[in-house]
Protein backbone atom coordinates (compact mmCIF):
# COMPACT_ATOMS: atom_id res chain seq x y z
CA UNK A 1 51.06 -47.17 -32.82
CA UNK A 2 50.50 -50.10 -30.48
CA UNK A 3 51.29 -53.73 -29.92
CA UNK A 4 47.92 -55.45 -29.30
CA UNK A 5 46.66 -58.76 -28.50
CA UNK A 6 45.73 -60.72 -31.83
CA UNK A 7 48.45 -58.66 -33.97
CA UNK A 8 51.33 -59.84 -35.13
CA UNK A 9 52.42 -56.44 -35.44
CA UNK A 10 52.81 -52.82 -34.17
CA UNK A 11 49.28 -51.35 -35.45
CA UNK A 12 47.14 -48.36 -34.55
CA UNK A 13 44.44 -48.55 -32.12
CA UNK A 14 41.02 -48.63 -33.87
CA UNK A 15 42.12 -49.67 -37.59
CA UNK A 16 38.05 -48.28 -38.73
CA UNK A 17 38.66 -44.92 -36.63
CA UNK A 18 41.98 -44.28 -37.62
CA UNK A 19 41.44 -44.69 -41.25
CA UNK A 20 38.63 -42.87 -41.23
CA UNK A 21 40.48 -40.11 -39.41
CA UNK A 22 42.81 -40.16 -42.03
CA UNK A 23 40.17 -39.83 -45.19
CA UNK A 24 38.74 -36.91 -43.29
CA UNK A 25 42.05 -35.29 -42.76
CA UNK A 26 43.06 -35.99 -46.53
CA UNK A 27 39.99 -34.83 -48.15
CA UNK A 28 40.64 -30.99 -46.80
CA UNK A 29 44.38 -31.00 -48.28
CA UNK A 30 46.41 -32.11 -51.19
CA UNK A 31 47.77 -35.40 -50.80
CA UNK A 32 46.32 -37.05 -53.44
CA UNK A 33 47.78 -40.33 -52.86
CA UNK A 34 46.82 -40.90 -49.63
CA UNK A 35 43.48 -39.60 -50.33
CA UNK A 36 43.23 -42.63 -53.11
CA UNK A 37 44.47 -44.95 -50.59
CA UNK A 38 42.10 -44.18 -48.00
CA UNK A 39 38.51 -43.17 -50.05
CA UNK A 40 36.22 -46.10 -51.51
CA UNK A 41 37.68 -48.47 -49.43
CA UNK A 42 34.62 -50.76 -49.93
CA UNK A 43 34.70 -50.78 -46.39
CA UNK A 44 31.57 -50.51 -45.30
CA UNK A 45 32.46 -49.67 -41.16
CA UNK A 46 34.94 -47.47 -42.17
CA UNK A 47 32.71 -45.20 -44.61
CA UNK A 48 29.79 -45.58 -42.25
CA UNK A 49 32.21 -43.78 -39.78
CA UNK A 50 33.74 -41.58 -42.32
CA UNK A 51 30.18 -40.28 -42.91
CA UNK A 52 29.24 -39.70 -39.39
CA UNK A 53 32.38 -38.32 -38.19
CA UNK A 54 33.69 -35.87 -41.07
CA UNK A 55 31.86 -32.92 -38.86
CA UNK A 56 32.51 -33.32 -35.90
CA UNK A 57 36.43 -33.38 -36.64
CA UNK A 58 36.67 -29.84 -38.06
CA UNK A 59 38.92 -28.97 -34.68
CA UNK A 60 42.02 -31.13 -36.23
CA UNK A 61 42.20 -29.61 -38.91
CA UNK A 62 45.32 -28.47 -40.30
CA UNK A 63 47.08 -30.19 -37.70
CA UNK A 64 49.62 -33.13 -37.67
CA UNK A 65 48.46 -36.26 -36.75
CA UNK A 66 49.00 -36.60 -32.74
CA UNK A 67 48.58 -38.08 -29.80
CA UNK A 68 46.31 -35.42 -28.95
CA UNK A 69 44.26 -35.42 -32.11
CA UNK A 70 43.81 -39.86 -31.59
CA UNK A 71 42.71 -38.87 -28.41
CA UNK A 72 39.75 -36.41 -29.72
CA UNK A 73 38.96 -38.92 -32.32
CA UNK A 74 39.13 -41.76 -29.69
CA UNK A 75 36.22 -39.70 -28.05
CA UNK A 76 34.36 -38.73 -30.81
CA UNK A 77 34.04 -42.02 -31.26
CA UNK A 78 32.68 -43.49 -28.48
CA UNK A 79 30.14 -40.17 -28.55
CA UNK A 80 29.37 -41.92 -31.96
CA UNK A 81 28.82 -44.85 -30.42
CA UNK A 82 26.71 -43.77 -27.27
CA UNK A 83 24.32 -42.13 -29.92
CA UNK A 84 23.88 -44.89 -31.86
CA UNK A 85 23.13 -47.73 -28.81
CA UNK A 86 20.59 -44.68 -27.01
CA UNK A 87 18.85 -44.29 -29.78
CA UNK A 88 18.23 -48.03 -30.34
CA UNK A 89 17.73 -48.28 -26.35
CA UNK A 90 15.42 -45.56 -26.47
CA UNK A 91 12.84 -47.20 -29.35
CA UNK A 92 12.70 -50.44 -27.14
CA UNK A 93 12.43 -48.53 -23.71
CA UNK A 94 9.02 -46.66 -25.69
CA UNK A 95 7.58 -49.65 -26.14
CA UNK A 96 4.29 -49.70 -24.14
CA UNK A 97 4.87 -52.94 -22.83
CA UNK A 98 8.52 -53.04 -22.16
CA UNK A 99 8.69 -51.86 -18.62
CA UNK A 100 6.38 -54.81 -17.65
CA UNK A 101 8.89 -57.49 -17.22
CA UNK A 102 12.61 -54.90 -16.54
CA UNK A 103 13.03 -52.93 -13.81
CA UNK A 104 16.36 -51.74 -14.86
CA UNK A 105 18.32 -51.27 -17.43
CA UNK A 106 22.63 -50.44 -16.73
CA UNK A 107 24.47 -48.96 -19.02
CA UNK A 108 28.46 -48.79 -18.76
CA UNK A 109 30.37 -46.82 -21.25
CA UNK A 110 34.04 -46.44 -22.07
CA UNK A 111 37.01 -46.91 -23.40
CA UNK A 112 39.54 -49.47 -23.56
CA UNK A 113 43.49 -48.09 -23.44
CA UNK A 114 45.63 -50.58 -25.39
CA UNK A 115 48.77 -50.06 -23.70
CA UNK A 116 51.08 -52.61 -25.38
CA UNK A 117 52.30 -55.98 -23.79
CA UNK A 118 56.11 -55.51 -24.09
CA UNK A 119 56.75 -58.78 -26.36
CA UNK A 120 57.83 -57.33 -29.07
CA UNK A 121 61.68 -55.79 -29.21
CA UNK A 122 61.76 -52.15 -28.66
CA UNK A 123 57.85 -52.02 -27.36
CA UNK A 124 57.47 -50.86 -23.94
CA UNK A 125 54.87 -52.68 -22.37
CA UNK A 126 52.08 -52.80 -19.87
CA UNK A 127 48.49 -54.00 -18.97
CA UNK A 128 45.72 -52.56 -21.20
CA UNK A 129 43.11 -50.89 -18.43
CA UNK A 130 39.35 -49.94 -19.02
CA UNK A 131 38.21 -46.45 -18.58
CA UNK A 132 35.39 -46.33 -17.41
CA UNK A 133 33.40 -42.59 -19.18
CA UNK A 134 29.82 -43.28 -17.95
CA UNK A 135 27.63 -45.31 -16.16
CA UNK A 136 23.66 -44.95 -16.06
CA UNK A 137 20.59 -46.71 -14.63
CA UNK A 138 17.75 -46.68 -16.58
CA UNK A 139 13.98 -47.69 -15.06
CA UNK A 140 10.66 -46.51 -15.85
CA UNK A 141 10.92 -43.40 -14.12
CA UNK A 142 13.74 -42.01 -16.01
CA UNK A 143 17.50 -42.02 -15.40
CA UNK A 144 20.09 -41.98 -13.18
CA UNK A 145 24.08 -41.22 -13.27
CA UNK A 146 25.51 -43.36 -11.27
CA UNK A 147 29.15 -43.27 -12.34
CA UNK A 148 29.62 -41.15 -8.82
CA UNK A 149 28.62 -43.65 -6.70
CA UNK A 150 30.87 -46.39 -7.97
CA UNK A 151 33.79 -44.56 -9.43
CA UNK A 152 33.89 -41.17 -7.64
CA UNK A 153 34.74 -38.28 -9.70
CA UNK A 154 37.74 -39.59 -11.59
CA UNK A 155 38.50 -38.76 -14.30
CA UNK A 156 37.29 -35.32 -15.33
CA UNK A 157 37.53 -36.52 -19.32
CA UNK A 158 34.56 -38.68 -18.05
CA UNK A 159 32.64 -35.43 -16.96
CA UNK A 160 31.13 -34.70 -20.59
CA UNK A 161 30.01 -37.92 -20.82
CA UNK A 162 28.15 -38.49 -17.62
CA UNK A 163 26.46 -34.92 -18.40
CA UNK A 164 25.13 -35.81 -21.84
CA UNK A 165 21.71 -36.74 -21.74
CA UNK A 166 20.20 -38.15 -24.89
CA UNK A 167 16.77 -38.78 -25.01
């Protein structure tokens, strides 16, 4: 749990990915309760993310909820994410006409690492940072990584990212 900006208290990070981490965790073991609490929500974000990340979660679990395990579901989420804006980038970029009037299109990916401001008694604080996981120039002739070229190669939890290509 975090402080954040905008909260008037402690809270965890993203309140859709977390609860949706916790449905998918419930519905493979027997905590009824908590699997009441957290299914038909009527949250529409929430189940949207539910449905699209209930596979790709099947390496927690069985495990306690973690650091670890917020982190993997931190970065299945933003792989959710990239998908979803490529895809959407991709059916404008085949547009026969859309190259006429762009020459480039830059994307920049990431994450932002709420690291708690310290106002609150008892929370240690600090500045949230972005990390930065990818960075890509699109044009007419296809695409380019240039995450390299602005940000070196830190960090290596940025190296899957910059490798994935969907087209």
């Amino acid at each position: 749990k975090i402080e954040r900006v905008g909260k008037e208290s402690i809270s965890t990070s993203c309140g859709a990915g977390i609860g949706a981490y916790k449905a998918i965790m419930a519905k493979d073991d027997s905590k009824e309760a908590e699997k009441e609490k957290t299914l038909g929500t009527k949250d529409f974000q929430e189940e949207y993310i539910i449905s699209q990340l209930s596979d790709r979660l099947d390496a927690l679990k069985g495990q306690e909820p973690s650091n670890e395990s917020i982190t993997y579901v931190t970065n299945k989420m933003y792989d959710l994410v990239w998908e979803m804006l490529r895809s959407e980038i991709n059916t404008f970029t085949a547009k026969p006409d859309f190259w006429d009037n762009v020459s480039e299109v830059t994307l920049l990916g990431g994450i932002v690492v709420n690291r708690g401001h310290g106002a609150m008694e008892g929370v240690s604080g600090g500045e949230d940072f972005y990390q930065p996981l990818m960075l890509k120039s699109l044009t007419k002739e296809g695409e380019n990584d240039v995450y390299g070229e602005i940000f070196g190669d830190f960090p290596a939890l940025a190296r899957p990212h910059r490798a994935a290509l969907y087209v």
